[in-house]
Protein backbone atom coordinates (compact mmCIF):
# COMPACT_ATOMS: atom_id res chain seq x y z
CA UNK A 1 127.86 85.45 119.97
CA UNK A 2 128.73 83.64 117.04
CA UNK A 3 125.68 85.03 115.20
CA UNK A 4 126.73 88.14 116.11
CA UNK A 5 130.41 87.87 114.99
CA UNK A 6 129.49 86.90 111.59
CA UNK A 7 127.38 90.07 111.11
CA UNK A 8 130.57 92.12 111.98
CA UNK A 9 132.66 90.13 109.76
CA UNK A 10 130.07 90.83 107.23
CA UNK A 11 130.22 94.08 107.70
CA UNK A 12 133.54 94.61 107.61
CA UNK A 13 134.08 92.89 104.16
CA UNK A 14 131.74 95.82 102.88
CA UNK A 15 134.01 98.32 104.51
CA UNK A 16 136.90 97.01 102.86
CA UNK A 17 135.48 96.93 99.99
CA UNK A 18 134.04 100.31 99.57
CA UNK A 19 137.64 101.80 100.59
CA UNK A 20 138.28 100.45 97.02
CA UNK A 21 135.61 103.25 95.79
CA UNK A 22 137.83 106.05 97.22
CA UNK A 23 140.71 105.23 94.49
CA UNK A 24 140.89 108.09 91.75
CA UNK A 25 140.75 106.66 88.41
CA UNK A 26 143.41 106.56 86.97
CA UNK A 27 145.15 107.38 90.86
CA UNK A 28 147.46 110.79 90.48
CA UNK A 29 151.36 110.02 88.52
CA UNK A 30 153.27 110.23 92.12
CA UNK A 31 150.09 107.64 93.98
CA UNK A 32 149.98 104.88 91.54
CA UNK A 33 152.49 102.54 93.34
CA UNK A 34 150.64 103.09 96.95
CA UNK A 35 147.18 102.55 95.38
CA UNK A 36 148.41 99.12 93.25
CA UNK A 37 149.85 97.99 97.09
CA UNK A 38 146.94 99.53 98.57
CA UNK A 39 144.59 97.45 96.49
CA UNK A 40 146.26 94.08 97.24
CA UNK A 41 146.23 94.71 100.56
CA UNK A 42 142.86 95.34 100.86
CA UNK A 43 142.25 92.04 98.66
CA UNK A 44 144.47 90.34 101.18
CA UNK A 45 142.32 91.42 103.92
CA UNK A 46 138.92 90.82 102.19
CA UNK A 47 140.41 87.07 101.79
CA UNK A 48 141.30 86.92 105.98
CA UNK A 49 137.85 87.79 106.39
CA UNK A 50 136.57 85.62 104.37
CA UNK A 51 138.27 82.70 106.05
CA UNK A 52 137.23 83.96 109.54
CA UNK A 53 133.53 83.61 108.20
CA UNK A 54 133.38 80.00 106.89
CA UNK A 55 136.55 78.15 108.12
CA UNK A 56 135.46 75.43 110.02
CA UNK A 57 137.54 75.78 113.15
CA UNK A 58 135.38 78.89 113.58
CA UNK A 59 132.42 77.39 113.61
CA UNK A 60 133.21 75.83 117.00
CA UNK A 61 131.47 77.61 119.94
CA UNK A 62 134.64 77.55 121.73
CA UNK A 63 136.52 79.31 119.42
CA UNK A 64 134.41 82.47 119.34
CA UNK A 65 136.95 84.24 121.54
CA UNK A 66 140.04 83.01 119.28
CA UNK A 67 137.77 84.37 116.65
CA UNK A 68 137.22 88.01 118.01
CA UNK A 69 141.14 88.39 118.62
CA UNK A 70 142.05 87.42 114.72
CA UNK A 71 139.19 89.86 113.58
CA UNK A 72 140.28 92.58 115.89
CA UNK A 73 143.81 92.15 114.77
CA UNK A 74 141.84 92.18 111.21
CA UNK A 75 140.01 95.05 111.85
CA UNK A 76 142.93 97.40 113.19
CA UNK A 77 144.93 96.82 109.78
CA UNK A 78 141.95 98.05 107.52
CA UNK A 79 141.89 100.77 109.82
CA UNK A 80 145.47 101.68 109.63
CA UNK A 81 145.00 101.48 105.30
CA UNK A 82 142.09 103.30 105.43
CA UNK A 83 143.12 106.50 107.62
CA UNK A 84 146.70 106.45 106.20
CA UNK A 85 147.22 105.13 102.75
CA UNK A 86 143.69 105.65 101.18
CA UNK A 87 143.15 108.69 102.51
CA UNK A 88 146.52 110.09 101.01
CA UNK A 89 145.28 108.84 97.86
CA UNK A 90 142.26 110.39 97.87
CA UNK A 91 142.55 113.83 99.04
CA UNK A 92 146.26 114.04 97.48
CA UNK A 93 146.68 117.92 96.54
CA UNK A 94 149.24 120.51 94.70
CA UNK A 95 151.15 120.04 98.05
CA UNK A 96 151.77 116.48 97.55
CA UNK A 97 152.53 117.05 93.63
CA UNK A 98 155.38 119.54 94.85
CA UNK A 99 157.02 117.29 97.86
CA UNK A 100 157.22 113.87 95.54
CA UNK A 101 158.89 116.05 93.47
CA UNK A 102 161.32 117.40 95.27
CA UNK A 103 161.94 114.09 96.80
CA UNK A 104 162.58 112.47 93.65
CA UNK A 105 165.55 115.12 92.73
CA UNK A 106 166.81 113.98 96.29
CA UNK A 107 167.12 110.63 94.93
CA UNK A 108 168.55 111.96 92.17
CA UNK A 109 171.33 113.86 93.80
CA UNK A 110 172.20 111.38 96.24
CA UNK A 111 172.17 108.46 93.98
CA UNK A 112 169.43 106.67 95.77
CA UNK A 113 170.00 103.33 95.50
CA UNK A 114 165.91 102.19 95.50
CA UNK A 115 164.22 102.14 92.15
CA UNK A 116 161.00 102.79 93.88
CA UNK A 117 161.50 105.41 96.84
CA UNK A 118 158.81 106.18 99.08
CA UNK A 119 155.60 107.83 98.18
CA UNK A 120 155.03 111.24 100.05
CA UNK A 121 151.93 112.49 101.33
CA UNK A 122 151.53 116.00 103.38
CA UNK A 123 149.00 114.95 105.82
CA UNK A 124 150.88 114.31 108.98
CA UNK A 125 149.78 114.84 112.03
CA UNK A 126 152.82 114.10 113.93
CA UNK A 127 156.18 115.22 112.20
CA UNK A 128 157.75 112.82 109.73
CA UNK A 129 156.38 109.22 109.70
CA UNK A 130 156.96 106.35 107.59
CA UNK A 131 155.29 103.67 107.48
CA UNK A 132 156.85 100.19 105.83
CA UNK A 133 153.54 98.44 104.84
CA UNK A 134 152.47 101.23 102.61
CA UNK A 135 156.37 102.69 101.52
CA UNK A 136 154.84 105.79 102.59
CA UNK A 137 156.10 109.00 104.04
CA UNK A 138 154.10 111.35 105.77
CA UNK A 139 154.95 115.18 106.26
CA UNK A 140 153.50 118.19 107.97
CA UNK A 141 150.99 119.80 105.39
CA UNK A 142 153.12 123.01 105.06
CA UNK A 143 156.61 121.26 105.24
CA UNK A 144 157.47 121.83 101.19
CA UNK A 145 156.89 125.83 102.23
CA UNK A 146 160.05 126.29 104.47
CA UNK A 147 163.47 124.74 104.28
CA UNK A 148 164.80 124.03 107.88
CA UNK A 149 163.70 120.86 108.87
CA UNK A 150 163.68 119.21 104.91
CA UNK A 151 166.80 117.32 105.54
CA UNK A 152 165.53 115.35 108.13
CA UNK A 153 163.95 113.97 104.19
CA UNK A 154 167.00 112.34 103.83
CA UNK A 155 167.08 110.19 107.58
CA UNK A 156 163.23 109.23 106.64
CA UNK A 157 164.88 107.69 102.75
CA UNK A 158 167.55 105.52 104.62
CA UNK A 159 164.54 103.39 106.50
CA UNK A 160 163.45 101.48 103.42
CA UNK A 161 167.10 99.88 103.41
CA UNK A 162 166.55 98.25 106.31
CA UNK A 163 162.96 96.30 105.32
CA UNK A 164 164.17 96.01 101.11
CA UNK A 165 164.63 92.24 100.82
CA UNK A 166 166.89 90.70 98.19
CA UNK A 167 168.61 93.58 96.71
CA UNK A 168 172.12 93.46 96.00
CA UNK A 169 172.32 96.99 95.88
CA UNK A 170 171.83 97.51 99.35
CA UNK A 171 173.04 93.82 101.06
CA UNK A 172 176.29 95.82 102.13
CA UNK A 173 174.47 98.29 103.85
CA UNK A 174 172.56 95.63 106.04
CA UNK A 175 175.58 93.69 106.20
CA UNK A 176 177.06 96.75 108.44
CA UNK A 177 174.24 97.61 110.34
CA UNK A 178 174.06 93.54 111.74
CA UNK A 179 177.75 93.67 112.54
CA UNK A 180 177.51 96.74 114.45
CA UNK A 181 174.44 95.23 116.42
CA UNK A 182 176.72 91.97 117.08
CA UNK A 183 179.12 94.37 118.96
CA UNK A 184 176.17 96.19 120.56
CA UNK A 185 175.30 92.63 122.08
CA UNK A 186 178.83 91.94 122.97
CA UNK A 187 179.52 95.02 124.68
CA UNK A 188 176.32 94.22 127.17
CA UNK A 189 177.04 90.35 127.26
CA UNK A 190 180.19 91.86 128.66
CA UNK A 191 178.87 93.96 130.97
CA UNK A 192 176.35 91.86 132.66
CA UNK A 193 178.74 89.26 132.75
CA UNK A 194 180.35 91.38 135.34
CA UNK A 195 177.43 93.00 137.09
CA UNK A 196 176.63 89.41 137.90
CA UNK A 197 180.10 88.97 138.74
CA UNK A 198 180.63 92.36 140.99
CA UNK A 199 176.99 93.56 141.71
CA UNK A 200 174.79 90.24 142.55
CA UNK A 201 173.08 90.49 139.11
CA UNK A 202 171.03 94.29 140.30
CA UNK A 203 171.59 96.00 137.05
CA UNK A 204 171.27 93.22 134.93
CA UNK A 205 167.61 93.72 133.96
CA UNK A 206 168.48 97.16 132.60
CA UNK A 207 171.62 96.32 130.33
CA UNK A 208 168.97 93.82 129.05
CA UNK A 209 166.62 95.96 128.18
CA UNK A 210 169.17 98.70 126.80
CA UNK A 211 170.57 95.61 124.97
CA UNK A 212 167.52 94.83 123.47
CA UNK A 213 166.43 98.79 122.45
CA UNK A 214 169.62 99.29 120.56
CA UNK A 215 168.22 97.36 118.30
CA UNK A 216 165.60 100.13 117.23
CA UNK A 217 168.29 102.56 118.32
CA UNK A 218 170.43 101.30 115.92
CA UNK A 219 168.02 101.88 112.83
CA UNK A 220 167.65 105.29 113.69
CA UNK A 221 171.37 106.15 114.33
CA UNK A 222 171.77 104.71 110.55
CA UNK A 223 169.06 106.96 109.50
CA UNK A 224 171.18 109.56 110.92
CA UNK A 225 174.56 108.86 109.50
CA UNK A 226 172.62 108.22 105.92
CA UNK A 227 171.02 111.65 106.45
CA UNK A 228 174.74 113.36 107.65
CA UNK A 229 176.43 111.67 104.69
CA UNK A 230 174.00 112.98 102.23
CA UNK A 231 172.52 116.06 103.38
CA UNK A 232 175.64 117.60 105.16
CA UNK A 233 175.59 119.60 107.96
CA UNK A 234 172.16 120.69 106.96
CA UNK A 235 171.23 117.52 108.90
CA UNK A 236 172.90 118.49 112.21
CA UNK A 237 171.55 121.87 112.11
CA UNK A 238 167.68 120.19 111.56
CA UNK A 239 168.53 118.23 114.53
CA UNK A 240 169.29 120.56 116.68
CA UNK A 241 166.08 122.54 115.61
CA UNK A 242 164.22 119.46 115.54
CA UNK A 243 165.31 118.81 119.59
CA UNK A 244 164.77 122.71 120.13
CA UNK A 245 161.28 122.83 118.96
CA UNK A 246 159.75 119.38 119.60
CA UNK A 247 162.34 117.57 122.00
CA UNK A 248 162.07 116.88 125.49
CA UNK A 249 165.27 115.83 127.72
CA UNK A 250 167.89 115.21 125.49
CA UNK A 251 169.52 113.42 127.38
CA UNK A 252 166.36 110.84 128.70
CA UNK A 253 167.58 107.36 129.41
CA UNK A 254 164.90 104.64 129.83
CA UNK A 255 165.54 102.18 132.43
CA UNK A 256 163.32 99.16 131.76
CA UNK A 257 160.59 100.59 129.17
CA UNK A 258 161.00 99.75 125.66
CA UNK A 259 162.09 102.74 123.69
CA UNK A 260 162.13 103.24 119.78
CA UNK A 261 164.52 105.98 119.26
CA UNK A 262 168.24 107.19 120.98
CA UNK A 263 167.93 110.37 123.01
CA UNK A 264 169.20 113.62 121.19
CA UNK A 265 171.92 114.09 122.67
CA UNK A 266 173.45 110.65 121.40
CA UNK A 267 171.88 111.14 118.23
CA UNK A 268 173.97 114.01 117.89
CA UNK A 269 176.93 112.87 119.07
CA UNK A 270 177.11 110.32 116.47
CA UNK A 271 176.14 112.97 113.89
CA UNK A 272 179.56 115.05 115.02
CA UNK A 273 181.14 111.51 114.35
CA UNK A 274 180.52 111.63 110.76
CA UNK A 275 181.09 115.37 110.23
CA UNK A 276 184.59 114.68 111.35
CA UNK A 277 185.01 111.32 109.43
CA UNK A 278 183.87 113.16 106.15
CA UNK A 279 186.56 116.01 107.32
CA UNK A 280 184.05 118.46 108.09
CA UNK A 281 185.75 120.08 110.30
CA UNK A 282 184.26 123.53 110.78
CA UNK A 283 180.69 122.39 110.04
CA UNK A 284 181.48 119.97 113.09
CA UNK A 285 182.63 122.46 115.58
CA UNK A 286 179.89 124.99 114.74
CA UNK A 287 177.07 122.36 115.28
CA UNK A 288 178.85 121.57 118.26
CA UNK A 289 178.88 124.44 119.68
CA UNK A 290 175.65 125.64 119.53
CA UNK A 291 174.24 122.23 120.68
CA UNK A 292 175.70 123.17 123.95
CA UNK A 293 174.16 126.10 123.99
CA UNK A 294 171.16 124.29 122.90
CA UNK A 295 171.49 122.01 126.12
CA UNK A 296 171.96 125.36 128.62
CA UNK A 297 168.58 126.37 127.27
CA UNK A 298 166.56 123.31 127.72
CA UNK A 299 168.17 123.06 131.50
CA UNK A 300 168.69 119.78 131.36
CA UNK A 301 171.63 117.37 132.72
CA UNK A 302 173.62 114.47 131.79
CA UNK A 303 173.27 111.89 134.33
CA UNK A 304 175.74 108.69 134.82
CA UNK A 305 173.25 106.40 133.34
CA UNK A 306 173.74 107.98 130.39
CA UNK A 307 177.04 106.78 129.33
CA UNK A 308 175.80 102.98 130.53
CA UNK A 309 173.04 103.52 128.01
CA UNK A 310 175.23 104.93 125.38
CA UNK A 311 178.70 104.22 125.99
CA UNK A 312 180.78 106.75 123.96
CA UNK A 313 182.57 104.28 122.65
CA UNK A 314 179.46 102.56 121.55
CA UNK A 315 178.53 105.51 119.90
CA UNK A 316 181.53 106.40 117.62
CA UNK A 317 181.79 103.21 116.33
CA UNK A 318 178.28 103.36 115.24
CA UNK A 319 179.28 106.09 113.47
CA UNK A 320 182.27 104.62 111.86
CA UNK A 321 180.09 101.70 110.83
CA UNK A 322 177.09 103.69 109.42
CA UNK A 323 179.40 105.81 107.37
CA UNK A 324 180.73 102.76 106.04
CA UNK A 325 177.13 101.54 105.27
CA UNK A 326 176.82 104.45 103.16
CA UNK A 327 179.73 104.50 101.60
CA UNK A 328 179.41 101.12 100.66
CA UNK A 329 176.17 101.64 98.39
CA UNK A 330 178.08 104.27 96.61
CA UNK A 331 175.62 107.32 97.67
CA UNK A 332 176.92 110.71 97.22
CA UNK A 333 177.90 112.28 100.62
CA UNK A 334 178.71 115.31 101.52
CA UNK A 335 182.09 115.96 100.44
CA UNK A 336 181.48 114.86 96.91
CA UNK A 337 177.51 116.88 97.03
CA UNK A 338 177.07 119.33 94.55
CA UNK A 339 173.48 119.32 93.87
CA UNK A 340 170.42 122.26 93.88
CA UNK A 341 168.52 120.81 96.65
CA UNK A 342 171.74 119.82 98.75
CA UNK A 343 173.18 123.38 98.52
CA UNK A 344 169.92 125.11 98.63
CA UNK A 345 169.25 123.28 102.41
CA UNK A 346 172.67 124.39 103.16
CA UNK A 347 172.68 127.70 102.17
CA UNK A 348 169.45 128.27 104.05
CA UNK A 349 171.21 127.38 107.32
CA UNK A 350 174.05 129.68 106.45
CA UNK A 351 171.55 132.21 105.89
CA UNK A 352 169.56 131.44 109.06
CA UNK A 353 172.19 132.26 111.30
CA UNK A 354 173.50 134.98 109.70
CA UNK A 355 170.52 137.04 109.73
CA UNK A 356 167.08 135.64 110.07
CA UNK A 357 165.35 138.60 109.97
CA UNK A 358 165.99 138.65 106.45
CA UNK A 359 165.85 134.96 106.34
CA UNK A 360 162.36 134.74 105.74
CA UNK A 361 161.73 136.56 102.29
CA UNK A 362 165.10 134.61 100.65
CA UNK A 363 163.35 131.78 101.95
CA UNK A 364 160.10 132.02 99.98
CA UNK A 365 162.29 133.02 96.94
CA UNK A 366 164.32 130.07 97.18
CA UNK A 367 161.32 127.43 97.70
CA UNK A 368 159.69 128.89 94.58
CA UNK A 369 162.86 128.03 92.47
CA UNK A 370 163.13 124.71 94.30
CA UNK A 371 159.93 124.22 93.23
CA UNK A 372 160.14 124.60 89.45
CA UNK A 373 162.70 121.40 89.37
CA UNK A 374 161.26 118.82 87.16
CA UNK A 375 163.31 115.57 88.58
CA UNK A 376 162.82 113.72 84.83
């Protein structure tokens, strides 16, 4: 076995190497910065291996099965670079040129606060997906074509501001988001406290585990206020079409599983939150009101767990506290907006509901001036 372990650690220092081959040279403008981290990854990697192979400890028959689990571990990381980053690298197109583009005037409009945002790639095969390692976003391969779901963009630009490390330019925003979990936790200490007091302890293994998934929940409600505050109501209307088209129960509650993002319906409750706090007053009650018509179609209910799981409460003053997140980094919301992009995504939804038979062709018109911005 350990004869044979060597030969795969072998081999896979020559696969790691070779993804090195697949680099264009020089790598296109917009895939530079994900091929320089790409590279020391891969480096990083190669050096792992390299340890696994002649480290001493290794050499122990005992530790053969110790051995296997760091390689595997190894293994499934080179795996992730290669069918992810490297392969946006190398089979980058026009489509890619376009979306970095466009989400560089974004940046631009909103006042990013990032020097570096994420690189964008149009090979997705499941929605929008970022991935921290890499400071890569993924997007459908047809997504810089249409204009209804783009502002969901802006949620996918607030997750770097959680994982940026010693940035002054951002410490305010994280400073909110860890307050607003510390009242998360003392709203459930609270209430298990007296489950154990009233109820013999039954529910306490759920408010644990809701206690413990609001802290993904929470990134992604911040996602949505940053995406509110700088897209406008063009982000309520993409989630509604978002829940429409890809959702399932809006208003699913997990019980004991671990869960990475809030159910819709809470999600969009703390969207109406910062509509109102930006005094968006129309936009708010028009959102609203189609959402429940939204929630007649999908023939779904809201249960009693629901408001255990997300106390309303709970959920406004997330709001209150993203919007102050934002605010505090000195982003350009809504109110203040007056940029192409952000009036273009806005107009599109006016123009979607007013007529979308005739939607369609202004559409196309509009993505072919969108697409002559040059962001420098």
């Amino acid at each position: 076995m350990q004869q044979y372990l060597e030969a795969i650690i072998a081999e896979t220092i020559e696969r790691a190497k070779r993804l090195k081959t697949r680099f264009p040279t020089p790598p296109p403008l917009h895939f530079q910065v994900l091929a320089q981290g790409c590279l020391k990854l891969i480096n990083e990697k190669i050096s792992l291996l390299n340890n696994l192979y002649v480290a001493p400890v290794y050499q122990v028959p005992l530790n053969q099965s110790a051995r296997l689990r760091d390689l595997k571990n190894i293994i499934w990381e080179i795996d992730i670079i290669e069918n992810v980053a490297v392969s946006a690298i190398s089979r980058h197109n026009k489509d890619d040129i376009k979306i970095n583009k466009f989400v560089q005037q974004i940046c631009k409009e909103i006042n990013y606060p990032i020097p570096v945002p994420p690189t964008v790639s149009a090979l997705s095969t499941n929605y929008y997906q970022i991935y921290p390692q890499f400071n890569l976003l993924c997007v459908p391969l047809l997504e810089c074509d249409f204009l209804l779901h783009l502002p969901d963009l802006y949620h996918e630009l607030a997750h770097p501001l959680f994982w940026t490390e010693n940035d002054d330019r951002i410490n305010l925003f994280q400073e909110h988001a860890k307050a607003f979990y510390n009242v998360v936790s003392d709203h459930f200490d609270r209430v298990i406290l007296e489950d154990q007091r009233t109820n013999n302890s039954g529910s306490v293994p759920t408010y644990e585990a809701w206690k413990k998934n609001w802290i993904n929940w929470l990134i992604e409600f911040f996602c949505d206020v940053f995406g509110v505050c700088t897209a406008g109501a063009a982000y309520g209307w993409a989630h509604i079409h978002l829940a429409m088209k890809r959702g399932s129960n809006p208003f699913e509650v997990p019980l004991h599983s671990k869960s990475t993002h809030p159910n819709d319906e809470a999600r969009m409750q703390v969207i109406l939150h910062v509509l109102e706090y930006m005094q968006l007053q129309p936009q708010k009650d028009s959102i609203e009101k189609k959402w429940q018509e939204v929630q007649g179609a999908l023939s779904r209910q809201k249960n009693t767990l629901h408001s255990f799981a997300y106390p309303s409460e709970l959920l406004r003053e997330c709001a209150l506290f993203g919007f102050k997140a934002v605010v505090s980094i000195q982003c350009n919301i809504a109110p203040n907006q007056n940029g192409f992009i952000f009036k273009a995504l806005n107009e599109a939804w006016i123009q979607y509901w007013n007529d979308y038979s005739t939607f369609f062709k202004w559409e196309q018109k509009k993505v072919e001036e969108m697409h002559l911005i040059n962001p420098n």
